[in-house]
N, C-alpha and C. Protein backbone atom coordinates (compact mmCIF):
# COMPACT_ATOMS: atom_id res chain seq x y z
N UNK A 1 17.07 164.03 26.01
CA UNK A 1 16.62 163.88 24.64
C UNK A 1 15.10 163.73 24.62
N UNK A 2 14.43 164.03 23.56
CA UNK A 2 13.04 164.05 23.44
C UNK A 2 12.40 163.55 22.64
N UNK A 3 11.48 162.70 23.17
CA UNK A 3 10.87 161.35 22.19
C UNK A 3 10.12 161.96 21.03
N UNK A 4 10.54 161.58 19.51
CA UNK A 4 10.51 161.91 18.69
C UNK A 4 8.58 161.78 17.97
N UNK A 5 7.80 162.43 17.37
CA UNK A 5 6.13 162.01 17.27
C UNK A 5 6.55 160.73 16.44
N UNK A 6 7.66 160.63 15.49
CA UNK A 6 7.72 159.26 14.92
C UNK A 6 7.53 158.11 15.88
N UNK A 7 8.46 157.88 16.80
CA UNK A 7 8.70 157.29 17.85
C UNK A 7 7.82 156.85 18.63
N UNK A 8 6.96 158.27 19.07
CA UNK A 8 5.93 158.39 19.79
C UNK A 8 4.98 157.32 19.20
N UNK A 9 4.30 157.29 17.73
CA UNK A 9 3.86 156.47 16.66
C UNK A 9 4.00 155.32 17.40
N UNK A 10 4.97 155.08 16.58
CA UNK A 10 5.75 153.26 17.29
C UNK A 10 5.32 152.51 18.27
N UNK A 11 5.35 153.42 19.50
CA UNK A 11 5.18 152.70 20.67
C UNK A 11 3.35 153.21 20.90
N UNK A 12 2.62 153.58 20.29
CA UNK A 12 1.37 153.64 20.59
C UNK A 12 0.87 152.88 19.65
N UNK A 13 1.15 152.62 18.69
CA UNK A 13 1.14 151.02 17.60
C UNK A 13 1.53 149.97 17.88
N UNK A 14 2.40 149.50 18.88
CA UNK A 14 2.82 148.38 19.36
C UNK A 14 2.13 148.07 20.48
N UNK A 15 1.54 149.11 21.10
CA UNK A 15 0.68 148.98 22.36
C UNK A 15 -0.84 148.45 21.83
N UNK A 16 -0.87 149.01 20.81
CA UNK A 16 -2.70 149.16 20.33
C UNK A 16 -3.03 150.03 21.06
N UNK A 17 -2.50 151.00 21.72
CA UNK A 17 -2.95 152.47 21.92
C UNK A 17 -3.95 152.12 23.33
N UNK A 18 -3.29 150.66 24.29
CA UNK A 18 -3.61 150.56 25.51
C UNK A 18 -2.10 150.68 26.13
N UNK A 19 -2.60 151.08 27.86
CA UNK A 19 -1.30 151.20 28.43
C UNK A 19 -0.90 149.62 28.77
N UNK A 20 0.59 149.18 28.67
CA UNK A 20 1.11 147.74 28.35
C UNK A 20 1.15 147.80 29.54
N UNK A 21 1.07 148.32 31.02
CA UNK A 21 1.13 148.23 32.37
C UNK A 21 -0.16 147.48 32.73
N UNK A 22 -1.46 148.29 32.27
CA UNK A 22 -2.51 147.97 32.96
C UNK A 22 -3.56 147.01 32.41
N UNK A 23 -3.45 147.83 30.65
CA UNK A 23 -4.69 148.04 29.63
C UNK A 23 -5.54 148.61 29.50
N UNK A 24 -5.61 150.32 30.25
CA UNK A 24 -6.80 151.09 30.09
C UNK A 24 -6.02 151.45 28.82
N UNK A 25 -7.80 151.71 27.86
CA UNK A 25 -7.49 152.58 26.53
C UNK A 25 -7.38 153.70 26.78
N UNK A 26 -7.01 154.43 25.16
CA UNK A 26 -6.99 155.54 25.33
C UNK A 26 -8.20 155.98 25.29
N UNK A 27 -9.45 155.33 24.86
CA UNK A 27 -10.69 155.90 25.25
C UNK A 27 -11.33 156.01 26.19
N UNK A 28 -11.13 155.11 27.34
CA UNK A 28 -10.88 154.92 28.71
C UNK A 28 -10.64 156.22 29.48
N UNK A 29 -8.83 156.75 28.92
CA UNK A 29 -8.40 157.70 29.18
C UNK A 29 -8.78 158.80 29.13
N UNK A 30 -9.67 159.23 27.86
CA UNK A 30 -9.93 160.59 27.81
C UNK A 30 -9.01 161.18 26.73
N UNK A 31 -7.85 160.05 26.52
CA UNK A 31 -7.20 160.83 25.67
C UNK A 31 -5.90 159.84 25.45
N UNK A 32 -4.72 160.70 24.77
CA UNK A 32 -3.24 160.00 24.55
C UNK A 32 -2.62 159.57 25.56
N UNK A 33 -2.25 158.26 25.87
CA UNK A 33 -1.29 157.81 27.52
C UNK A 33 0.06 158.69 26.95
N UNK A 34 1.55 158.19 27.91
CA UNK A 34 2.28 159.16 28.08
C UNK A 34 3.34 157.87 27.77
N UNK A 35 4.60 157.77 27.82
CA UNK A 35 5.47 157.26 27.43
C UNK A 35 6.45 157.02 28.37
N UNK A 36 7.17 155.97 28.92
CA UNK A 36 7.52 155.57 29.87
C UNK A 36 8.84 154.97 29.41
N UNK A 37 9.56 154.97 30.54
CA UNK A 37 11.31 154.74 29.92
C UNK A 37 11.12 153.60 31.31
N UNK A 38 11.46 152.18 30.36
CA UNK A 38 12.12 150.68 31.23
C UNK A 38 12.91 151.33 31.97
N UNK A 39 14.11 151.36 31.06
CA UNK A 39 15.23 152.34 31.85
C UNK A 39 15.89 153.61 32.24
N UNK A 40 15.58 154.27 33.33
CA UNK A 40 15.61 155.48 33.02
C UNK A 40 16.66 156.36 32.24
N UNK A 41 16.24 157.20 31.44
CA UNK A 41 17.41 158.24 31.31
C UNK A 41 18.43 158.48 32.02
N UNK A 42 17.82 158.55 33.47
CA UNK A 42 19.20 159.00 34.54
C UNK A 42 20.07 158.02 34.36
N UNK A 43 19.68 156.64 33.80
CA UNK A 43 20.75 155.57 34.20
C UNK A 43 20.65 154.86 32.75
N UNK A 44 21.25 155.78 31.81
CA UNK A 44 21.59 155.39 30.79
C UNK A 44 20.38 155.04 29.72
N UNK A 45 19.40 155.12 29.67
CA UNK A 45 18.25 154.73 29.20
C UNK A 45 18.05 155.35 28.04
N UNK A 46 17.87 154.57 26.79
CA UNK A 46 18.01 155.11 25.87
C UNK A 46 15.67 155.66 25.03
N UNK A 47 16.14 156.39 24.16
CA UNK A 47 14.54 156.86 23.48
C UNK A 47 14.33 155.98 22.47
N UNK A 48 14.86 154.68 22.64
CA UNK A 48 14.21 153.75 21.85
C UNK A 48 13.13 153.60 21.70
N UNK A 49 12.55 152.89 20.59
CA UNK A 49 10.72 151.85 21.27
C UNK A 49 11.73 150.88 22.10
N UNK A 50 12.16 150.53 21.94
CA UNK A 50 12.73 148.56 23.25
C UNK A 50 12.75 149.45 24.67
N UNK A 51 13.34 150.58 24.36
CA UNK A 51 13.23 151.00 25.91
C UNK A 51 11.87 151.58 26.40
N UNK A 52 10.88 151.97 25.75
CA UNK A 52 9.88 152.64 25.73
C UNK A 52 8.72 151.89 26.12
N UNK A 53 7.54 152.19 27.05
CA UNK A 53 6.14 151.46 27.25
C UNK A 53 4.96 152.71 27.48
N UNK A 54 4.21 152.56 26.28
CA UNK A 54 3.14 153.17 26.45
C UNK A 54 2.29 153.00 28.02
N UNK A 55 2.20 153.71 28.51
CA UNK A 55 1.52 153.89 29.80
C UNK A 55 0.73 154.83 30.46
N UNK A 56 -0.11 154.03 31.10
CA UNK A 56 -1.80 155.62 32.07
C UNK A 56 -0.71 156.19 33.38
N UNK A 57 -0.99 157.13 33.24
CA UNK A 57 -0.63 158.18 34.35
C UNK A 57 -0.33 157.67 35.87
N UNK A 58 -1.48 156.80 35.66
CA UNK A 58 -1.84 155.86 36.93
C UNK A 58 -1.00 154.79 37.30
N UNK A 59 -0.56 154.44 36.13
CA UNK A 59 0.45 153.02 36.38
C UNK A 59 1.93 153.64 36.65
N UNK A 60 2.15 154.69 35.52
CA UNK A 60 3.44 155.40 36.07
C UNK A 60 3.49 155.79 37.70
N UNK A 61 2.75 156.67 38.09
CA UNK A 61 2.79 156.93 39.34
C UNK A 61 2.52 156.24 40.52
N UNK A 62 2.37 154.90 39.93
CA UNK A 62 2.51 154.08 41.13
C UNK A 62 3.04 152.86 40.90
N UNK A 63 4.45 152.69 40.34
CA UNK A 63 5.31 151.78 39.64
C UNK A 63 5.06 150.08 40.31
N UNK A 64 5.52 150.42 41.68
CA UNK A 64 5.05 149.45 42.54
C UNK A 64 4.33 148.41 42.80
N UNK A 65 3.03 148.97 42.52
CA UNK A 65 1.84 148.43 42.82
C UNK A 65 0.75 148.98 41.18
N UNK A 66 1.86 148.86 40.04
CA UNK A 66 0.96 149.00 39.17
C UNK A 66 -0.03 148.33 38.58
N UNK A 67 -0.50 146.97 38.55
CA UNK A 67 -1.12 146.19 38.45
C UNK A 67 -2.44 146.22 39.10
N UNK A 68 -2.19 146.19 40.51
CA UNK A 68 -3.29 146.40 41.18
C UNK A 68 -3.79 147.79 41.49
N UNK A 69 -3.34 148.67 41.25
CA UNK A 69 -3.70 150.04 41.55
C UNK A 69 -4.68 150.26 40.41
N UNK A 70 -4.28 149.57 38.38
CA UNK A 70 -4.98 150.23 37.84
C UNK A 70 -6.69 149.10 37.84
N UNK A 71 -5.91 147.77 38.27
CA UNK A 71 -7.35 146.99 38.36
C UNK A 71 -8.56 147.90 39.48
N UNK A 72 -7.63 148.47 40.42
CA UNK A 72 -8.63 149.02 41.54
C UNK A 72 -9.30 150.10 40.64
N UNK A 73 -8.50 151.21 40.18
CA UNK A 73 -8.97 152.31 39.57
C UNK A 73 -10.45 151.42 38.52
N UNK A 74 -9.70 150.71 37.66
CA UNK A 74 -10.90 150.42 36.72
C UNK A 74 -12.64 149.52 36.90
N UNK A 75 -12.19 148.72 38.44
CA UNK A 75 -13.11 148.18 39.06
C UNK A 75 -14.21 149.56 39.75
N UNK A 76 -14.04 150.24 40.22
CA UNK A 76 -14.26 151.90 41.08
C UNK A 76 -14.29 152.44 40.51
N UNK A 77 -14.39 152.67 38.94
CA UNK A 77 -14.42 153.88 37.62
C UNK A 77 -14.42 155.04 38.39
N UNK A 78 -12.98 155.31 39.28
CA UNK A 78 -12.53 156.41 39.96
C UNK A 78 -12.23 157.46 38.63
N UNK A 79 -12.74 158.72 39.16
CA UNK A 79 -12.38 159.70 37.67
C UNK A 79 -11.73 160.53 38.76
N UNK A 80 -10.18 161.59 37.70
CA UNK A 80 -9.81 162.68 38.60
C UNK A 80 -10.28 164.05 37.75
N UNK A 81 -9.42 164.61 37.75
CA UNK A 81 -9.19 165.89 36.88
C UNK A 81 -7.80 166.42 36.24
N UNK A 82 -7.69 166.07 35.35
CA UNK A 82 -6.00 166.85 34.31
C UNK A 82 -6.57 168.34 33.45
N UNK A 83 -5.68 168.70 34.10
CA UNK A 83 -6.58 170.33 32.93
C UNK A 83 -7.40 171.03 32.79
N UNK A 84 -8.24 170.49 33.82
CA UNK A 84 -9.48 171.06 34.00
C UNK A 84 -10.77 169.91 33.60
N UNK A 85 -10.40 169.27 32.17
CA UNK A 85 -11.41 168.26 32.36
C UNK A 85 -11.26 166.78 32.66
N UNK A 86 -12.24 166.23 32.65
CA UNK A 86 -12.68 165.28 33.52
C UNK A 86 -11.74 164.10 32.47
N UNK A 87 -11.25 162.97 33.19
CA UNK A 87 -10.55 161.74 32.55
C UNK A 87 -10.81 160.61 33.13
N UNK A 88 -10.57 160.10 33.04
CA UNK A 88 -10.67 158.42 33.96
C UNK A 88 -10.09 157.63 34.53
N UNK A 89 -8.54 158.06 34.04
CA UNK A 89 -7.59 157.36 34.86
C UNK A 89 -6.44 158.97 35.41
N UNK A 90 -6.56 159.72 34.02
CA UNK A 90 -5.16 160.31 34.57
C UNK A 90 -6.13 161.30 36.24
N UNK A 91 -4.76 161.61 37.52
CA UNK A 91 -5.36 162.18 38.43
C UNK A 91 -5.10 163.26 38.49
């Protein structure tokens, strides 16, 4: 199923349009974070907002160690590349 732009709304309004993992903005970002499922789909996870967390690229992909991965990124204003242009967190 596919998260609805209403939806989408919701959870970037409840965030204040920072990722709830780290807190880079979206101005930070370069742009819109991405949307993240607590629980996954594979395992029943529904397209709620309760199931839903606004989140940087960065924190998704490194679930683990998300905390400290995005403090490192934001201490090191490490920049990658998405698309061709330049961002700040996504890699």
């Amino acid at each position: 199923m596919s998260i609805t732009a209403q939806v989408r709304l919701v959870v970037r309004q409840r965030a204040s349009f920072v990722c709830e993992y780290c807190g880079v903005s979206e101005t930070d970002s370069g742009g819109e974070l991405t949307i993240d499922h607590i629980r996954p789909q594979a395992k029943a996870g529904s397209d709620d907002p309760e199931n839903l967390v606004y989140a940087a690229l960065a924190a998704i992909n490194t679930k683990p160690i998300t905390g400290l991965n995005c403090l490192m990124l934001r201490a090191f204003g490490i920049q990658g590349q998405t698309r061709g242009k330049p961002t700040f967190w996504n890699w």
